[in-house]
PDB file of N, CA and C in Angstrom:
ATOM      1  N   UNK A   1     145.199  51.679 166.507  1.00  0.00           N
ATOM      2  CA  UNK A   1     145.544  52.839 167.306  1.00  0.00           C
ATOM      3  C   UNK A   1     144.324  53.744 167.414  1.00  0.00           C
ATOM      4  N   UNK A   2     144.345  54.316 168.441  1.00  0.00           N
ATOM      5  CA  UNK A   2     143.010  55.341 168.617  1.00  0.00           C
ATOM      6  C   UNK A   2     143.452  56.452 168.085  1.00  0.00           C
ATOM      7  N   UNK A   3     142.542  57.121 167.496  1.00  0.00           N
ATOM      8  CA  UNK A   3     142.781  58.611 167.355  1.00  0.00           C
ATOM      9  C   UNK A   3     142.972  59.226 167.779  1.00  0.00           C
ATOM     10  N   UNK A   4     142.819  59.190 168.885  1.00  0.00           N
ATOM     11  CA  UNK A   4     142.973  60.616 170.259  1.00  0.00           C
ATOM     12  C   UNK A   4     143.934  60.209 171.056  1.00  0.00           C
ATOM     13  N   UNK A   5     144.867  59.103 170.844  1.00  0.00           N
ATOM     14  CA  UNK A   5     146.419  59.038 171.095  1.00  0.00           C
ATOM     15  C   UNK A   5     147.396  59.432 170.422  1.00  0.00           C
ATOM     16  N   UNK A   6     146.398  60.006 168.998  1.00  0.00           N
ATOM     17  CA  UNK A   6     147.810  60.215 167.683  1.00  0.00           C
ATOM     18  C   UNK A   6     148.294  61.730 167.630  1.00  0.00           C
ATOM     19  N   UNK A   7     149.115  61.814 167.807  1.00  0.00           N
ATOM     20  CA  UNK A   7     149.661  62.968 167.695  1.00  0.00           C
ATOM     21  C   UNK A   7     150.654  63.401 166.938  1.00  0.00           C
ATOM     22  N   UNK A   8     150.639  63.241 165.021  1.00  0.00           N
ATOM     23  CA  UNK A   8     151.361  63.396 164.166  1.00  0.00           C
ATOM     24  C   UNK A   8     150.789  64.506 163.762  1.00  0.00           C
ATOM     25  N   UNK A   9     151.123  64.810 162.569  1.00  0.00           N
ATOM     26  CA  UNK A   9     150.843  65.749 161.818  1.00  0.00           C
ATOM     27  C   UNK A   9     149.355  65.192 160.876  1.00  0.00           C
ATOM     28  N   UNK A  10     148.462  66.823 161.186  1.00  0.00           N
ATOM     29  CA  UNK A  10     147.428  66.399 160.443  1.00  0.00           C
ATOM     30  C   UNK A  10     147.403  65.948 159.032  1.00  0.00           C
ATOM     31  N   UNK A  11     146.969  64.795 158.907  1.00  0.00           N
ATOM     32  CA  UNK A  11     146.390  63.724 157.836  1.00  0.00           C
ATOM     33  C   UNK A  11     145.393  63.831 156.409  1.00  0.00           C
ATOM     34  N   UNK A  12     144.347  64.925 156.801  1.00  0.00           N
ATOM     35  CA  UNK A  12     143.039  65.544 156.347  1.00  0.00           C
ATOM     36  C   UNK A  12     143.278  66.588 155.235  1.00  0.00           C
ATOM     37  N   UNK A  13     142.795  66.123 154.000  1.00  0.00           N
ATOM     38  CA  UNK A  13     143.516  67.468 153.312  1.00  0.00           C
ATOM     39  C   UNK A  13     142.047  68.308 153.047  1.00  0.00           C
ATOM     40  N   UNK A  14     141.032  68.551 153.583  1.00  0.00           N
ATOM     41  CA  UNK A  14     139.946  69.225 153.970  1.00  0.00           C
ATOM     42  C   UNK A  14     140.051  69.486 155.181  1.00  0.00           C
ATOM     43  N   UNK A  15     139.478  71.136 155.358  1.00  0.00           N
ATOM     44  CA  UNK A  15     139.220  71.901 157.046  1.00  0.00           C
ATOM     45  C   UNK A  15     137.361  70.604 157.247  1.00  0.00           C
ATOM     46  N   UNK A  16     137.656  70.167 158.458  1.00  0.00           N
ATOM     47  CA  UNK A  16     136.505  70.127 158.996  1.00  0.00           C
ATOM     48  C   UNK A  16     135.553  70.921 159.514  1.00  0.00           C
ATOM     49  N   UNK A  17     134.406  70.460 159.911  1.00  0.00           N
ATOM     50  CA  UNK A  17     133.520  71.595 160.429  1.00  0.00           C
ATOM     51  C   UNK A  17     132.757  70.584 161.709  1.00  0.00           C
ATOM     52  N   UNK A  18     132.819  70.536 162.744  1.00  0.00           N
ATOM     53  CA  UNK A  18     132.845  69.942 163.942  1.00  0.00           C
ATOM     54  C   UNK A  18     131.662  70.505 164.776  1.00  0.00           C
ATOM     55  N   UNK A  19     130.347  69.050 164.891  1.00  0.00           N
ATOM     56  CA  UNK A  19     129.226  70.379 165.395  1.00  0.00           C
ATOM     57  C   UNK A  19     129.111  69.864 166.281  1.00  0.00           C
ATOM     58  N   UNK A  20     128.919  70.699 167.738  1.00  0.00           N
ATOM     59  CA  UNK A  20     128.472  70.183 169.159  1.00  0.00           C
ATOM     60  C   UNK A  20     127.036  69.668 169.093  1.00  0.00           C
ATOM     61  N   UNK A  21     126.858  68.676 170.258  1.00  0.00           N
ATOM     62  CA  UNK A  21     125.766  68.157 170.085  1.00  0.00           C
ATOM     63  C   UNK A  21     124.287  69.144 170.568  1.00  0.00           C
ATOM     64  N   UNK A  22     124.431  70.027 171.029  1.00  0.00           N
ATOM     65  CA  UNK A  22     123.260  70.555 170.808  1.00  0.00           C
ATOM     66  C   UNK A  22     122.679  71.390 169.281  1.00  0.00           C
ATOM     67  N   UNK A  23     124.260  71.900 168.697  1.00  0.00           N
ATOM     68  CA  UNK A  23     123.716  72.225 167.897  1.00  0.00           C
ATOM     69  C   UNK A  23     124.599  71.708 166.772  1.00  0.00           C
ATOM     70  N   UNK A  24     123.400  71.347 165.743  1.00  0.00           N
ATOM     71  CA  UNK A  24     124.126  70.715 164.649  1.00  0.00           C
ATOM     72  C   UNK A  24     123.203  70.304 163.535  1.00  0.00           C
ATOM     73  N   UNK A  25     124.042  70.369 162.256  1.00  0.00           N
ATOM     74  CA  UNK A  25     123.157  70.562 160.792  1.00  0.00           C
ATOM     75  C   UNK A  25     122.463  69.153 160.998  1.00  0.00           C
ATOM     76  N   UNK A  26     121.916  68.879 160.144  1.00  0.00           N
ATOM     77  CA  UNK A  26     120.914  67.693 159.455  1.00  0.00           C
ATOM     78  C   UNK A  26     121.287  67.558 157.838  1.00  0.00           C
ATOM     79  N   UNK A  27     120.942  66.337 158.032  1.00  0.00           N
ATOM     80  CA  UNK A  27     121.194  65.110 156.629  1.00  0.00           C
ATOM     81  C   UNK A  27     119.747  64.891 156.632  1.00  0.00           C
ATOM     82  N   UNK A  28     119.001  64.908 155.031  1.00  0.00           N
ATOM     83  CA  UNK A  28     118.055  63.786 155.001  1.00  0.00           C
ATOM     84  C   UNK A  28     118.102  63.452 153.827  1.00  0.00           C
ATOM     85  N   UNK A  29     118.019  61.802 154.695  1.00  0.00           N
ATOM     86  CA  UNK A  29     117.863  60.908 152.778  1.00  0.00           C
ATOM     87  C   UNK A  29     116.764  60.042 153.139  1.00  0.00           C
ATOM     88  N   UNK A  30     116.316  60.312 152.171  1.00  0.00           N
ATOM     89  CA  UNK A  30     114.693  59.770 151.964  1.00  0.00           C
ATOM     90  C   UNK A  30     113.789  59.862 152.728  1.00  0.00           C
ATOM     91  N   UNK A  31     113.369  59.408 153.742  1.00  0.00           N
ATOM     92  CA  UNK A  31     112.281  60.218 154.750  1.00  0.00           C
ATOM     93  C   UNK A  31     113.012  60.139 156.501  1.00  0.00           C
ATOM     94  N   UNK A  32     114.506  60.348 156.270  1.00  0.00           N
ATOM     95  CA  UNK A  32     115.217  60.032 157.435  1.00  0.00           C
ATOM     96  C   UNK A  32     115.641  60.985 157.638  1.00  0.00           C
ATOM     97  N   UNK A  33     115.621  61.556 158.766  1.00  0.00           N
ATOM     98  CA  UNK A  33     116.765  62.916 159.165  1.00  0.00           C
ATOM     99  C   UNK A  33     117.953  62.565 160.355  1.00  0.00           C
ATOM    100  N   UNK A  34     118.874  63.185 159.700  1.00  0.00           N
ATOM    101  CA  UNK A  34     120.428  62.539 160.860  1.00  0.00           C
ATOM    102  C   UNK A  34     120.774  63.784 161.169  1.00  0.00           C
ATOM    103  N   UNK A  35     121.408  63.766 162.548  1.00  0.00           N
ATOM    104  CA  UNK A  35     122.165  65.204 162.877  1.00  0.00           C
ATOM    105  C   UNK A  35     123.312  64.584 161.961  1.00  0.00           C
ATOM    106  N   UNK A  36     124.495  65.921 161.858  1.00  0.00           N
ATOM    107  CA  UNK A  36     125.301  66.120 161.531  1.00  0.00           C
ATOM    108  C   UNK A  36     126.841  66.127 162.270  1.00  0.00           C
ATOM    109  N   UNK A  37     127.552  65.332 162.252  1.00  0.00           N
ATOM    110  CA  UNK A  37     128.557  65.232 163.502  1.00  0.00           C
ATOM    111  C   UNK A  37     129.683  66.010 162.886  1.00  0.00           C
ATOM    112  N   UNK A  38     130.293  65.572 161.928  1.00  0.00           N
ATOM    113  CA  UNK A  38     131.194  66.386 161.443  1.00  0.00           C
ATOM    114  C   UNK A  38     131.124  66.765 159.802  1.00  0.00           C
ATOM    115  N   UNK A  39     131.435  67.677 158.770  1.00  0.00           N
ATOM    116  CA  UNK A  39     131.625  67.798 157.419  1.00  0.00           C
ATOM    117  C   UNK A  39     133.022  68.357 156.827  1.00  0.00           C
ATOM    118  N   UNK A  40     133.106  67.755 156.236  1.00  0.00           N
ATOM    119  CA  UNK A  40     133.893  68.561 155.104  1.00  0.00           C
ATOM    120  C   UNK A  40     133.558  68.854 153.483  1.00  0.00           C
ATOM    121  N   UNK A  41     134.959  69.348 152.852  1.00  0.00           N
ATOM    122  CA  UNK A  41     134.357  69.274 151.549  1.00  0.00           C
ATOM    123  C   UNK A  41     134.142  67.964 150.573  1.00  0.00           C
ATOM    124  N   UNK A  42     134.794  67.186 151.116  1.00  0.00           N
ATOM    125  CA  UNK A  42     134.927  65.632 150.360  1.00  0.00           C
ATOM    126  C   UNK A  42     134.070  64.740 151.253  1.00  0.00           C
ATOM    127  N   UNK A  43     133.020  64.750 152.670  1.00  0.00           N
ATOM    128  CA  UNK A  43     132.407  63.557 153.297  1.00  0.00           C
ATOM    129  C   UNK A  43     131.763  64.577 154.748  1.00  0.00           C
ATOM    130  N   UNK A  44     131.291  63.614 155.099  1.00  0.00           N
ATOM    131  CA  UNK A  44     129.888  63.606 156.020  1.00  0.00           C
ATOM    132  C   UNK A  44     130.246  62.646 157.071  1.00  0.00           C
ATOM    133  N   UNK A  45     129.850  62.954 158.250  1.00  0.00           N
ATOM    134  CA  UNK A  45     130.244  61.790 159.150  1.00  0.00           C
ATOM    135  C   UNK A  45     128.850  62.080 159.923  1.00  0.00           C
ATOM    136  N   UNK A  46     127.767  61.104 159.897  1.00  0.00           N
ATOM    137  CA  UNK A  46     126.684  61.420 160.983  1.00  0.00           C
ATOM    138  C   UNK A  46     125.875  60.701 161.710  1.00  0.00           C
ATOM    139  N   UNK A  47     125.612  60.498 162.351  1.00  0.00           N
ATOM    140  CA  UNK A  47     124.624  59.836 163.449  1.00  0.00           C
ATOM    141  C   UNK A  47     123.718  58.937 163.059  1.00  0.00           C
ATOM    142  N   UNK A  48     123.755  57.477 163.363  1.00  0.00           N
ATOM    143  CA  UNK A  48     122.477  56.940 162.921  1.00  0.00           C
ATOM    144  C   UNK A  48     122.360  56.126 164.091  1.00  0.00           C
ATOM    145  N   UNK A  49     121.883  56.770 165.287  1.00  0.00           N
ATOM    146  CA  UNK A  49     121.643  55.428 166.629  1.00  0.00           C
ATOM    147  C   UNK A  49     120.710  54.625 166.486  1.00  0.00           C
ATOM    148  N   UNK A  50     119.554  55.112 165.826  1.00  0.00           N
ATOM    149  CA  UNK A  50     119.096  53.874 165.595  1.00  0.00           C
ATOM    150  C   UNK A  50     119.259  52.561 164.499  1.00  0.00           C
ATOM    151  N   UNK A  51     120.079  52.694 163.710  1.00  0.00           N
ATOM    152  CA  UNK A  51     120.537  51.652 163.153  1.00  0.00           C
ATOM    153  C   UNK A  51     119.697  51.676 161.566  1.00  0.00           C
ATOM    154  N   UNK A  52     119.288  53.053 161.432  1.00  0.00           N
ATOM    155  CA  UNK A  52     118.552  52.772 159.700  1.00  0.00           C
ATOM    156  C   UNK A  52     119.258  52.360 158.827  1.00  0.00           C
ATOM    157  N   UNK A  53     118.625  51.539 157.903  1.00  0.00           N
ATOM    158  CA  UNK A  53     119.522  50.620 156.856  1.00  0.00           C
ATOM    159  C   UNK A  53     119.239  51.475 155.278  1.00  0.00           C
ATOM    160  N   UNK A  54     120.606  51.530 155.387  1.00  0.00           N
ATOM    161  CA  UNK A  54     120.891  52.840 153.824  1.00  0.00           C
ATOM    162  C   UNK A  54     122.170  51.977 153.140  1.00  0.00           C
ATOM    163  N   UNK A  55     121.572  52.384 151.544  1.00  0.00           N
ATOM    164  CA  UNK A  55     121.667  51.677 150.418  1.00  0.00           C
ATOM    165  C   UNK A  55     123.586  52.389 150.673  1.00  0.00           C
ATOM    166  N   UNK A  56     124.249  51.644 149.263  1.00  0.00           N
ATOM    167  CA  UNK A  56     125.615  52.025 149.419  1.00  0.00           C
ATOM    168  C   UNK A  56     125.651  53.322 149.166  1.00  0.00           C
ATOM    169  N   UNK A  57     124.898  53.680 147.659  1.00  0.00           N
ATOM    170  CA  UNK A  57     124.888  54.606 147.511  1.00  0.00           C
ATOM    171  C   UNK A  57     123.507  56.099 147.579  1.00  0.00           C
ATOM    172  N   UNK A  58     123.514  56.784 148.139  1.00  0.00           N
ATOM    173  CA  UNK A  58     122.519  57.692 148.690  1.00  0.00           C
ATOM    174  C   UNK A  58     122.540  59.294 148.010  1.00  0.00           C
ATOM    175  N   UNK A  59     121.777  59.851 148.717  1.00  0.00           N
ATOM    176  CA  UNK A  59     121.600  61.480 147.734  1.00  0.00           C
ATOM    177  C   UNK A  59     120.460  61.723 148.828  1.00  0.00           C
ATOM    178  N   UNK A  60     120.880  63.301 149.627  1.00  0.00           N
ATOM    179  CA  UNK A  60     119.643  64.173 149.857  1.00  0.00           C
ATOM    180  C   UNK A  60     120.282  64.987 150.268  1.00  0.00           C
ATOM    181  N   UNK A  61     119.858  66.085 150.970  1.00  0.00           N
ATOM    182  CA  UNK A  61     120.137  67.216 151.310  1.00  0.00           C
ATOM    183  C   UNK A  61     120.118  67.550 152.823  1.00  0.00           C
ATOM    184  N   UNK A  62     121.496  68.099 152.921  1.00  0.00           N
ATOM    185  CA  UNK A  62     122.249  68.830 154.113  1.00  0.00           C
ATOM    186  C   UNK A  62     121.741  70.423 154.491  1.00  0.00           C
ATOM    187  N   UNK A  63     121.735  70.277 155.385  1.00  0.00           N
ATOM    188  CA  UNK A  63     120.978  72.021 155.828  1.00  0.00           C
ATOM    189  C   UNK A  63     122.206  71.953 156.843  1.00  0.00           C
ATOM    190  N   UNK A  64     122.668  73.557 156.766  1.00  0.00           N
ATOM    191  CA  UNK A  64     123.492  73.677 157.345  1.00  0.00           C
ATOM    192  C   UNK A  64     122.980  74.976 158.364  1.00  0.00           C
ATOM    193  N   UNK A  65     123.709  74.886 159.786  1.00  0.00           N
ATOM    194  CA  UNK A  65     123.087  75.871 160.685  1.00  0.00           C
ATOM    195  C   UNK A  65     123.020  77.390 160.237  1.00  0.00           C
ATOM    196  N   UNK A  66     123.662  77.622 159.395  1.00  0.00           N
ATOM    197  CA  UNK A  66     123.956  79.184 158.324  1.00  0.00           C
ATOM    198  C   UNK A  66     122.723  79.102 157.956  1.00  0.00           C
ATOM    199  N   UNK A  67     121.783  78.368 157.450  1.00  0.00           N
ATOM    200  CA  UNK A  67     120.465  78.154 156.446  1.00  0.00           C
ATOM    201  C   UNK A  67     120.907  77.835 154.683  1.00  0.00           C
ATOM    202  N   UNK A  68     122.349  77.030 154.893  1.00  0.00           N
ATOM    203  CA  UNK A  68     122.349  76.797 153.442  1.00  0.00           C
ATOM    204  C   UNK A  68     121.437  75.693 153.017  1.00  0.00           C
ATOM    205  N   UNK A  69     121.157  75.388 152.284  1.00  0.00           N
ATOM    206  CA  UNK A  69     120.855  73.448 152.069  1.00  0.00           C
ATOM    207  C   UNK A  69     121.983  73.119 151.022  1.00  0.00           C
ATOM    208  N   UNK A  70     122.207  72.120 150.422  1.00  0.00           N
ATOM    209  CA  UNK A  70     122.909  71.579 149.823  1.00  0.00           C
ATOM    210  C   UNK A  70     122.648  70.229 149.467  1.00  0.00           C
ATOM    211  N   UNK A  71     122.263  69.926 147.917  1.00  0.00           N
ATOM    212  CA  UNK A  71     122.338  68.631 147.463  1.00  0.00           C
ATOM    213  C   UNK A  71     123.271  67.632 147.505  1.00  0.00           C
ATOM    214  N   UNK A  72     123.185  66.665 148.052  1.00  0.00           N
ATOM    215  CA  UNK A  72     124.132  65.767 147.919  1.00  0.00           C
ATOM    216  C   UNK A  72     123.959  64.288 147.737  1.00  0.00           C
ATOM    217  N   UNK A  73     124.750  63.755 147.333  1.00  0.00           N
ATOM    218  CA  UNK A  73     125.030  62.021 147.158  1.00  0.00           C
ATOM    219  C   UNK A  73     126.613  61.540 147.276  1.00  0.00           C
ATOM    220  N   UNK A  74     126.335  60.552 147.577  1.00  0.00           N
ATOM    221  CA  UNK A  74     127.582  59.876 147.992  1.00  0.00           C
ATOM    222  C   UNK A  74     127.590  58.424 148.029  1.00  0.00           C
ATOM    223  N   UNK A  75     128.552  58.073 148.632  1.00  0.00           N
ATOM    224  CA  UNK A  75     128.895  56.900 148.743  1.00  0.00           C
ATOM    225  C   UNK A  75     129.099  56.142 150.428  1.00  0.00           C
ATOM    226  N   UNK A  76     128.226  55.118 151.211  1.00  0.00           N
ATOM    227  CA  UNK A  76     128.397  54.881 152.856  1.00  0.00           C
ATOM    228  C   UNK A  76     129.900  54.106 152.918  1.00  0.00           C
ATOM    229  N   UNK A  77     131.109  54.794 153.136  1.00  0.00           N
ATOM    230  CA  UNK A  77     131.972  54.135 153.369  1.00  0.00           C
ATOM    231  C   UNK A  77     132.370  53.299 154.125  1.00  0.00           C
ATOM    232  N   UNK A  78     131.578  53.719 155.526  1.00  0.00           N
ATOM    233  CA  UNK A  78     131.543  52.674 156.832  1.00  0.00           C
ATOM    234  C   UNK A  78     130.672  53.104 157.769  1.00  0.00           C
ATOM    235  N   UNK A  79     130.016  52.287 158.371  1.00  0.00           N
ATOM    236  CA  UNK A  79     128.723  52.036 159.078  1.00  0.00           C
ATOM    237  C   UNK A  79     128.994  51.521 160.554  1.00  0.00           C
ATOM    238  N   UNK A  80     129.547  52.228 161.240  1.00  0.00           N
ATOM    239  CA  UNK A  80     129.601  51.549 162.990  1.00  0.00           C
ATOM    240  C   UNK A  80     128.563  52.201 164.393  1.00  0.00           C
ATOM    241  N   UNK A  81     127.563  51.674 164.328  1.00  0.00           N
ATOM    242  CA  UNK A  81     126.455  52.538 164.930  1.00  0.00           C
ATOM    243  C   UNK A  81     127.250  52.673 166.183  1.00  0.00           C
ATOM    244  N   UNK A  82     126.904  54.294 166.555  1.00  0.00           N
ATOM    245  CA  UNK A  82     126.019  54.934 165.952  1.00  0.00           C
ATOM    246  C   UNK A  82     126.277  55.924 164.846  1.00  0.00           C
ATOM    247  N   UNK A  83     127.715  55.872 164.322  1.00  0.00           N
ATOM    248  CA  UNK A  83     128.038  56.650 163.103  1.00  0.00           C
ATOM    249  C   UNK A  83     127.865  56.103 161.784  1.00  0.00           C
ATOM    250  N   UNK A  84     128.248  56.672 160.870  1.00  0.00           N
ATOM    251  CA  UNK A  84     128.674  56.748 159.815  1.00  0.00           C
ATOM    252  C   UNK A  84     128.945  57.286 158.984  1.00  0.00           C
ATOM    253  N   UNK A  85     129.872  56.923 158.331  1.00  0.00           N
ATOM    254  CA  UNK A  85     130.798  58.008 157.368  1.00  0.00           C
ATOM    255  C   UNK A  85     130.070  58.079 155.890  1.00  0.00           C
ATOM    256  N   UNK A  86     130.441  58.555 154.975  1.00  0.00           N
ATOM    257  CA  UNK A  86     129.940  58.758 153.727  1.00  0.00           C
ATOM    258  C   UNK A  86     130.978  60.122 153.187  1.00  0.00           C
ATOM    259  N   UNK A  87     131.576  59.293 151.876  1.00  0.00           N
ATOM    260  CA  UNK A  87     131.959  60.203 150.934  1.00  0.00           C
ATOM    261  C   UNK A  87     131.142  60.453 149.725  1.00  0.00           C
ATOM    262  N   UNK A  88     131.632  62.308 149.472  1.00  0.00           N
ATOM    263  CA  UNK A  88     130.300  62.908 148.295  1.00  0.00           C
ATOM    264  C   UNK A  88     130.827  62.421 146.657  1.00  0.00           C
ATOM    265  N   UNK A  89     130.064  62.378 146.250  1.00  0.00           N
ATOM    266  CA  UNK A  89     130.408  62.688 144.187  1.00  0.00           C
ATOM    267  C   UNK A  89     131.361  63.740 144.151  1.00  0.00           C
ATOM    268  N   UNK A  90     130.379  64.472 144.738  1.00  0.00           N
ATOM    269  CA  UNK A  90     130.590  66.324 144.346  1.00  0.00           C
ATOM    270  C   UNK A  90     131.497  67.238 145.589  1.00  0.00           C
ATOM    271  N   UNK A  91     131.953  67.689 145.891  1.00  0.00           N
ATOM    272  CA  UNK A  91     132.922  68.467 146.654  1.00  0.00           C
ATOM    273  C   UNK A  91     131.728  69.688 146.911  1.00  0.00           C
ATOM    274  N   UNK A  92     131.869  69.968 148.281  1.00  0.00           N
ATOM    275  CA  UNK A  92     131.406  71.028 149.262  1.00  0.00           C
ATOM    276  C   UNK A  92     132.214  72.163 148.764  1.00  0.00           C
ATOM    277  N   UNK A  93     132.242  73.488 147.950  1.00  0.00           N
ATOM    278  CA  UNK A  93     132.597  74.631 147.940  1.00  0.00           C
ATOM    279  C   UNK A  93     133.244  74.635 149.073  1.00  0.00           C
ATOM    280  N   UNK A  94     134.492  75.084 148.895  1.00  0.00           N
ATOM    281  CA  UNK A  94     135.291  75.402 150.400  1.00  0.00           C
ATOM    282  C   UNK A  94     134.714  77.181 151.022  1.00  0.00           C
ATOM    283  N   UNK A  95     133.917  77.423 150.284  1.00  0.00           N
ATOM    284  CA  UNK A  95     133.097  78.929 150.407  1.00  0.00           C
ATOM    285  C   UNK A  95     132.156  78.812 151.588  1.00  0.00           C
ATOM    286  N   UNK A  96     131.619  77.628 151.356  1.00  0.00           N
ATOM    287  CA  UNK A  96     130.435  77.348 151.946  1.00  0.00           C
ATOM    288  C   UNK A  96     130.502  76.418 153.368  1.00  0.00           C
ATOM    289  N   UNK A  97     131.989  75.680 153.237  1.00  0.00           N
ATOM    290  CA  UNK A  97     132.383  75.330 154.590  1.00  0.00           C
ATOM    291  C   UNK A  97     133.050  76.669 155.205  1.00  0.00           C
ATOM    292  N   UNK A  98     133.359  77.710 154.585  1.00  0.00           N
ATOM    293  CA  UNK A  98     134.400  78.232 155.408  1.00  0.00           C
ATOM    294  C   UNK A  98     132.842  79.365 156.544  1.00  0.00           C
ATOM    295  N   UNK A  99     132.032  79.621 155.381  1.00  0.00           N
ATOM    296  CA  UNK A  99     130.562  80.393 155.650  1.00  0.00           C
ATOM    297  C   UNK A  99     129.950  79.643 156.930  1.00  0.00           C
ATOM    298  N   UNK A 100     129.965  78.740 157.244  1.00  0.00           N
ATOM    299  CA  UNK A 100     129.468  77.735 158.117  1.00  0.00           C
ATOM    300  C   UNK A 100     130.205  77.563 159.544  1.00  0.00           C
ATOM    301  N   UNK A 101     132.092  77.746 159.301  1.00  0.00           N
ATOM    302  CA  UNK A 101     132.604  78.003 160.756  1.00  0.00           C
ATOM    303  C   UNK A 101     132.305  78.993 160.755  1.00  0.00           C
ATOM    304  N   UNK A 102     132.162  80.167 160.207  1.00  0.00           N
ATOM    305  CA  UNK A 102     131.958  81.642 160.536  1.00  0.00           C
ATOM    306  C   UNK A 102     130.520  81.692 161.217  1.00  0.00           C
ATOM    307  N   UNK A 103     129.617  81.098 160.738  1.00  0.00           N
ATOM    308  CA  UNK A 103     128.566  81.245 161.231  1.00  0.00           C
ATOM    309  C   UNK A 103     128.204  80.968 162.891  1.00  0.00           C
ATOM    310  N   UNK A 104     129.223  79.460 162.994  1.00  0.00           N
ATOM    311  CA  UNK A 104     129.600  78.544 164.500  1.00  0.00           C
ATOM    312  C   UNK A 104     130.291  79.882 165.142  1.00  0.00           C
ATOM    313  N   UNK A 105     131.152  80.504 164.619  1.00  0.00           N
ATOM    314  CA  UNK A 105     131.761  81.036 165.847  1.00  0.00           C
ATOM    315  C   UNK A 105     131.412  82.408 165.903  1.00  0.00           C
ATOM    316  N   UNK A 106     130.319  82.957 165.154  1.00  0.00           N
ATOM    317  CA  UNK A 106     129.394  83.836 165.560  1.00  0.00           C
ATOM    318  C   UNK A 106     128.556  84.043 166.134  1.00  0.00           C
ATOM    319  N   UNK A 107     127.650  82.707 165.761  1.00  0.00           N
ATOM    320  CA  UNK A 107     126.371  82.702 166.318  1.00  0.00           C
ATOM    321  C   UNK A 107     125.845  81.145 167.412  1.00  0.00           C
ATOM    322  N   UNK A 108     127.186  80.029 167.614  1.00  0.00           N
ATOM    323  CA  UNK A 108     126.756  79.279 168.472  1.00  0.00           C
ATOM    324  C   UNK A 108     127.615  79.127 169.583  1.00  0.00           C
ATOM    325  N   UNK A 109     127.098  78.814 170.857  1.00  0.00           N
ATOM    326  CA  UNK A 109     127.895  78.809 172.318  1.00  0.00           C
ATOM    327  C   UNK A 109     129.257  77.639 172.266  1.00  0.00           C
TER     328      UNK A 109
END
């Protein structure tokens, strides 16, 4: 089933944070930088069109359009270019996602 036919009750027990494509955080692990498609406090969903090949498990740091950074590692749960998902070790402060829509609907179009 597609997602964007489903129309139950939300599933997600984390608020997302949903970035348009002009503007949007960055991932880098190891000398790679990915935009940022979507976050929460438990995973990462982000861009890899060109097809870079990343280990199962990874660690670097998220900059978020607020100017936070944030350490992270995780785990690549699934890989369908041009996405991919990844869940963290460590949980995103729900402080720091909530700091981040505030920031989107302050300061981006």
């Amino acid at each position: 089933m597609n997602s964007l036919d489903y129309s139950g009750p939300e599933r997600r027990n984390y608020v997302r944070v949903i970035y348009k494509p002009s503007q949007r955080a960055t991932l880098k692990i190891a000398a790679h930088e990915f935009e940022v498609l979507d976050v929460n406090a438990s995973g990462i969903r982000f861009a890899n069109p060109a097809d870079k090949t990343l280990a199962t498990f990874v660690s670097g740091m998220l900059n978020l359009l607020n100017g936070t950074r944030i350490e992270i590692d995780g785990k690549i749960e699934w890989a369908r270019v041009p996405e991919v998902g990844m869940s963290l070790n460590y949980m995103i402060p729900e402080e720091v996602i909530e700091k981040e829509q505030r920031y989107i609907i302050l300061n981006c179009d």
